[in-house]
N, C-alpha and C. Protein backbone atom coordinates (compact mmCIF):
# COMPACT_ATOMS: atom_id res chain seq x y z
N UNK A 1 146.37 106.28 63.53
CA UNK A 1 146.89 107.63 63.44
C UNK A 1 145.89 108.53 62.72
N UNK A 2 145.68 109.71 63.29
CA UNK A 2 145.05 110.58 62.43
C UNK A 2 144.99 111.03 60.95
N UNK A 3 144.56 111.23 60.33
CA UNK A 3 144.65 110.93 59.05
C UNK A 3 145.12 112.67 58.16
N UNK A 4 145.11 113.42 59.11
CA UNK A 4 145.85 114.73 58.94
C UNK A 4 147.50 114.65 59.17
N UNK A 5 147.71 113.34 59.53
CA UNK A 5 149.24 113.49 59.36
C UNK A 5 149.86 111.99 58.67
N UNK A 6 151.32 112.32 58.55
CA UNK A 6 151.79 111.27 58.33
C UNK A 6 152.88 110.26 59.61
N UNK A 7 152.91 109.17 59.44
CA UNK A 7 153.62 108.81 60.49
C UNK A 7 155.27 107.48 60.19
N UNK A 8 155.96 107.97 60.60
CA UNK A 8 157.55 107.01 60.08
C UNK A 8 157.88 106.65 61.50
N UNK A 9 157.54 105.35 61.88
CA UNK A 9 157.58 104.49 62.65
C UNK A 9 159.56 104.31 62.81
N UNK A 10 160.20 104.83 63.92
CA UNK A 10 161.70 104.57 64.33
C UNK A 10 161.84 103.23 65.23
N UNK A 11 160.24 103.45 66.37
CA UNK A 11 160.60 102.22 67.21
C UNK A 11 159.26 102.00 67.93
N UNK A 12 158.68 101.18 67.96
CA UNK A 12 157.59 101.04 68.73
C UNK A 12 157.36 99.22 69.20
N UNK A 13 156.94 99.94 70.59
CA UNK A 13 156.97 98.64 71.62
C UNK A 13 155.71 98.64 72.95
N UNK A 14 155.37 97.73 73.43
CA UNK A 14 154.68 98.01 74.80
C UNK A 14 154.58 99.35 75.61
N UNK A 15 156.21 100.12 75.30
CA UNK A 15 156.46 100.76 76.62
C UNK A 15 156.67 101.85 76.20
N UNK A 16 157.19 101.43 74.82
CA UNK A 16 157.90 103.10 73.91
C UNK A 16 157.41 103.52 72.59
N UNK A 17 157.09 104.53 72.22
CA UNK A 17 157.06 104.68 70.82
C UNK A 17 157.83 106.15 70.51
N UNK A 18 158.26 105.93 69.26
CA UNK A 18 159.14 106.60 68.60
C UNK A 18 159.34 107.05 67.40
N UNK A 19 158.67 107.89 67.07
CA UNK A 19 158.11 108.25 65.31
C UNK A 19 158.17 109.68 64.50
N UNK A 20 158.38 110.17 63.90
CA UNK A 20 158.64 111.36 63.03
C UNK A 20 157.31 111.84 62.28
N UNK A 21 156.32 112.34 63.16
CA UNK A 21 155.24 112.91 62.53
C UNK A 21 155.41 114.27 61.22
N UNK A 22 154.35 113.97 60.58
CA UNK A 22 154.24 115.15 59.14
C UNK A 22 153.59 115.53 59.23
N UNK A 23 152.70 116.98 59.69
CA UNK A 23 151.52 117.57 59.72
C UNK A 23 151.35 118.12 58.84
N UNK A 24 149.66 118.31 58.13
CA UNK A 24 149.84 119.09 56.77
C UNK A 24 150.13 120.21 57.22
N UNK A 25 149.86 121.44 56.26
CA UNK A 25 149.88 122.61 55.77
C UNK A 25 148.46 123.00 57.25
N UNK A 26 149.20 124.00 58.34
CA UNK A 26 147.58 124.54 59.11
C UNK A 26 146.61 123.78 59.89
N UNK A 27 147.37 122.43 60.47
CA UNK A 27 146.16 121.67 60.94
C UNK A 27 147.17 121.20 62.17
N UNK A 28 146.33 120.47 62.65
CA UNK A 28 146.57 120.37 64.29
C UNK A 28 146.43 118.72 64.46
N UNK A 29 146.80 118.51 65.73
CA UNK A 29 146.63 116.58 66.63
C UNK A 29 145.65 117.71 67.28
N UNK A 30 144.40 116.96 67.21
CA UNK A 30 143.59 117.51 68.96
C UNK A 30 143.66 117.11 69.78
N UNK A 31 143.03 117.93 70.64
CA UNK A 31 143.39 118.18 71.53
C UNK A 31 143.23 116.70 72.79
N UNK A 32 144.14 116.26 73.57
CA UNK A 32 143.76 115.06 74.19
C UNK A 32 145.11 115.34 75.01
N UNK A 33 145.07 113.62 75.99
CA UNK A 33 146.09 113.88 76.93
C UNK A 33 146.13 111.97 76.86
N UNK A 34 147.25 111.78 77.54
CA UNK A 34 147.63 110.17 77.69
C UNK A 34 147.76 109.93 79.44
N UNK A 35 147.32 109.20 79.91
CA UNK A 35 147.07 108.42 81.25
C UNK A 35 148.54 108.06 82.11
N UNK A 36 148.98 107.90 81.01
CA UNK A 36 150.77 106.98 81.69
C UNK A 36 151.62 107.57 80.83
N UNK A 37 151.68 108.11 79.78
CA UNK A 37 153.26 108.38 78.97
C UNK A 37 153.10 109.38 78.95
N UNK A 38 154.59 109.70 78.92
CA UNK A 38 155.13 111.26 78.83
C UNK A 38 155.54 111.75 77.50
N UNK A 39 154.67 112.54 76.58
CA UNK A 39 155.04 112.89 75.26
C UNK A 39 156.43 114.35 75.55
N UNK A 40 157.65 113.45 74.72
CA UNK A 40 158.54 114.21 74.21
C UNK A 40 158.50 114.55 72.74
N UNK A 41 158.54 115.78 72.73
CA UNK A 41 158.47 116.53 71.04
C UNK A 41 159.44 117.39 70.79
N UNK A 42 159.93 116.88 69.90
CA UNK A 42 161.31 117.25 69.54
C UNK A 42 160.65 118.12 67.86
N UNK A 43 161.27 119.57 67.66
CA UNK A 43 160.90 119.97 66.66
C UNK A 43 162.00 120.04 65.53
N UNK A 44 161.29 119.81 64.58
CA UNK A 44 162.30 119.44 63.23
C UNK A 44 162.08 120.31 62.22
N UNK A 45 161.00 121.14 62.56
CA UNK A 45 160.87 122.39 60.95
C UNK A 45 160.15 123.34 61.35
N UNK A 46 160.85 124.58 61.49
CA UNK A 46 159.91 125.87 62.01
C UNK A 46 158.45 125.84 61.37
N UNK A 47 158.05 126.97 62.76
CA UNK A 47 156.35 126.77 62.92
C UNK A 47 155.63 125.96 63.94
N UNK A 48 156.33 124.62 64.20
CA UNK A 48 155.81 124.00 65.19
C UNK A 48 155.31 124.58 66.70
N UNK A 49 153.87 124.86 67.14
CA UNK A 49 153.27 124.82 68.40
C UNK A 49 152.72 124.46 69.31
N UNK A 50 152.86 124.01 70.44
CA UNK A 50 152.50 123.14 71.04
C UNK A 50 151.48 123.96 72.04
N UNK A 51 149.80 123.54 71.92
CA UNK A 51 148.92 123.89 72.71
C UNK A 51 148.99 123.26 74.16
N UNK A 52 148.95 123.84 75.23
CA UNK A 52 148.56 123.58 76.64
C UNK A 52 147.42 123.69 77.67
N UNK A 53 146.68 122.80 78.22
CA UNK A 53 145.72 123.09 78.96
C UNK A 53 146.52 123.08 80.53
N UNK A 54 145.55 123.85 81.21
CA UNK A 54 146.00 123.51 82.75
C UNK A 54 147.40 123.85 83.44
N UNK A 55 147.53 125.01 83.47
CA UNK A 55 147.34 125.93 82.33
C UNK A 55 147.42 126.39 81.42
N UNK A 56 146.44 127.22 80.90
CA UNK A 56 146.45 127.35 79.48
C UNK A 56 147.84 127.72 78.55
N UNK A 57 148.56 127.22 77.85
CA UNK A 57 149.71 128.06 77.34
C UNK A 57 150.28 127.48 75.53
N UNK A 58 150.79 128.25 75.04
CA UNK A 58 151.03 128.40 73.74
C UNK A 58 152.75 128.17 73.33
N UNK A 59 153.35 127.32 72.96
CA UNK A 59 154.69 127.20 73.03
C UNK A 59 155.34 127.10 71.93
N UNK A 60 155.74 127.74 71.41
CA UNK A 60 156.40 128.06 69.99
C UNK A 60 157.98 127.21 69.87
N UNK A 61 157.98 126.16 68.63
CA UNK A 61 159.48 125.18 69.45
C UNK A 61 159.96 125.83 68.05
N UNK A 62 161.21 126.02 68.28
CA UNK A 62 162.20 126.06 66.75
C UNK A 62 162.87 124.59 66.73
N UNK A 63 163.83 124.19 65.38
CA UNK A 63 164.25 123.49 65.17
C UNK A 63 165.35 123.00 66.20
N UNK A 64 165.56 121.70 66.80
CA UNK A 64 166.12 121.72 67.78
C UNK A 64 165.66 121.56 69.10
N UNK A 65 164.31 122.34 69.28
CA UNK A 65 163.74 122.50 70.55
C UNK A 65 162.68 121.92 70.83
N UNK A 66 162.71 121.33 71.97
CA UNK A 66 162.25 119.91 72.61
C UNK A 66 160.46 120.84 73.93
N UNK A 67 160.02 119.70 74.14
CA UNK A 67 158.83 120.29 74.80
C UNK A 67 158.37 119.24 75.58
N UNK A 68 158.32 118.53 76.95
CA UNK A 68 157.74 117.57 77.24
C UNK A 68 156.72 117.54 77.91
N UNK A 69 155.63 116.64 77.75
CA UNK A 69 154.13 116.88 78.58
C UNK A 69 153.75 115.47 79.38
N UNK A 70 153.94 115.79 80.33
CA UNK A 70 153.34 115.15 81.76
C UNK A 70 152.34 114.36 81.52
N UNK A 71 152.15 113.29 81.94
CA UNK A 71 150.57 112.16 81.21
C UNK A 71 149.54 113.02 82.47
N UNK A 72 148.94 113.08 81.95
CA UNK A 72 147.30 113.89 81.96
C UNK A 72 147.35 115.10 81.69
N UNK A 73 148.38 115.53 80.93
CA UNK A 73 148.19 117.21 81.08
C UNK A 73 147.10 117.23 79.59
N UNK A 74 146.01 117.92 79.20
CA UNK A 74 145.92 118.14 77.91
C UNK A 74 146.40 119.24 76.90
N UNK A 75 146.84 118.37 75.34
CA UNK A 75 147.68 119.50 75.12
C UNK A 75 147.46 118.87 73.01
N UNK A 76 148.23 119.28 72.18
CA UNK A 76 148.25 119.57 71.08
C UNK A 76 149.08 119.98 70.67
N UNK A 77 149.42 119.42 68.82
CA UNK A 77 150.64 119.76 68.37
C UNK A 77 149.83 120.48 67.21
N UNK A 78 150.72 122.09 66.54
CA UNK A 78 149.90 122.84 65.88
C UNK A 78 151.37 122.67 64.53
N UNK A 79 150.63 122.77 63.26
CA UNK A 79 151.64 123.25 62.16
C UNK A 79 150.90 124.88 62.01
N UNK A 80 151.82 125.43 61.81
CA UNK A 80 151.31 127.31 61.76
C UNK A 80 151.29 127.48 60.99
N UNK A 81 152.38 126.71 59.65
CA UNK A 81 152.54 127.24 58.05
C UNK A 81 151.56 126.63 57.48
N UNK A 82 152.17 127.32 56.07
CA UNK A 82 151.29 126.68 54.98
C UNK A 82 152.01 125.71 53.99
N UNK A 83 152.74 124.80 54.89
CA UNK A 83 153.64 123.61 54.13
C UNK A 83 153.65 122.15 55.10
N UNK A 84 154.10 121.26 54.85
CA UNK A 84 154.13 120.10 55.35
C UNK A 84 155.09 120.22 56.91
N UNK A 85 154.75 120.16 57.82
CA UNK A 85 155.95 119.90 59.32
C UNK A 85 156.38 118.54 59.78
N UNK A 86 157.38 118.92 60.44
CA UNK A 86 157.74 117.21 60.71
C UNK A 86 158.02 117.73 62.57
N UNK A 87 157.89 116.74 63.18
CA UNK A 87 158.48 116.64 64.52
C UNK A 87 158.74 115.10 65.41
N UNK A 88 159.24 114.98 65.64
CA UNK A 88 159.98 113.60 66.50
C UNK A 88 159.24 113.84 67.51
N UNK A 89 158.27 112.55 67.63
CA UNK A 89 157.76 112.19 69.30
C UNK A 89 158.39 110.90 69.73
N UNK A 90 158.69 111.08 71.04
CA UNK A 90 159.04 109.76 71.42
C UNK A 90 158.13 109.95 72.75
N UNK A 91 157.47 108.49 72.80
CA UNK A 91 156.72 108.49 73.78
C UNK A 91 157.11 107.24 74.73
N UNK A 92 156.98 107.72 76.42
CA UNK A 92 157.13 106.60 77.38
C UNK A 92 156.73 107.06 78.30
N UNK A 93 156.93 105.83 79.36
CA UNK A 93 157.34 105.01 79.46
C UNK A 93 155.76 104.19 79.88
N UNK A 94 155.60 103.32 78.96
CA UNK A 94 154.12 102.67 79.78
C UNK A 94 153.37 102.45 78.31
N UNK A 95 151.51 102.20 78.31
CA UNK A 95 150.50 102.15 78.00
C UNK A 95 150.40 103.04 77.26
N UNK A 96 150.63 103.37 75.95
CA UNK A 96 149.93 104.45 74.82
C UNK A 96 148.66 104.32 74.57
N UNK A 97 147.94 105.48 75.03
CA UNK A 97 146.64 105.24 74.93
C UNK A 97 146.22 107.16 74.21
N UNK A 98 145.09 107.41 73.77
CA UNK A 98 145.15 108.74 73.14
C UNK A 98 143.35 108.70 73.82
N UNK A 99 143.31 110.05 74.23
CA UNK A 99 142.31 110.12 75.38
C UNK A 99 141.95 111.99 74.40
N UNK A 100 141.23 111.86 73.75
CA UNK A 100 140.79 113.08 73.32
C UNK A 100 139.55 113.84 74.00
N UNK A 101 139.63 115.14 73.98
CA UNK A 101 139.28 116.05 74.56
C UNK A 101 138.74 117.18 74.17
N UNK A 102 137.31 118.01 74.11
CA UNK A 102 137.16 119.05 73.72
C UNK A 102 137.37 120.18 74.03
């Protein structure tokens, strides 16, 4: 895991993973895309943004609000504040693999 966040492991397996990321204060996951799983992001503390390639787009989630990305799309999770964020990924179905991207 990147070392800009924190990670609380719910469930992880071959096919699934399932975890409650902490982003610091202003920093980002870069930018990359996954081959086979479909990242669901579930947001848990305003601020959360989710970057999009292909096309390009900017998605602002409130608490509550969910965002899912297609395996190959490239894309990124942003904290906007200047405090700790949390958001629920659950990832499936398949091969977790993290394929970064400039």
């Amino acid at each position: 895991m990147p070392e800009f966040q924190e990670v609380e492991w719910l469930a992880k397996t071959e096919q699934v993973q399932v975890r409650v990321s902490t982003l610091k204060p202003h920093d980002a996951v870069p930018w990359h895309f996954h081959s086979v799983i479909t990242d669901n992001i579930f947001c848990l503390d305003e601020g959360l943004e989710v970057g999009l390639r292909g096309p390009a787009e900017t998605i602002a989630l409130r608490p509550g609000q969910r965002q899912d990305i297609a395996p190959g799309r490239v894309h990124r999770v942003v904290n906007t504040t200047s405090r700790p964020l949390r958001y629920l990924l659950i990832q499936g179905t398949g091969r977790y693999d993290f394929n970064e991207v400039k």
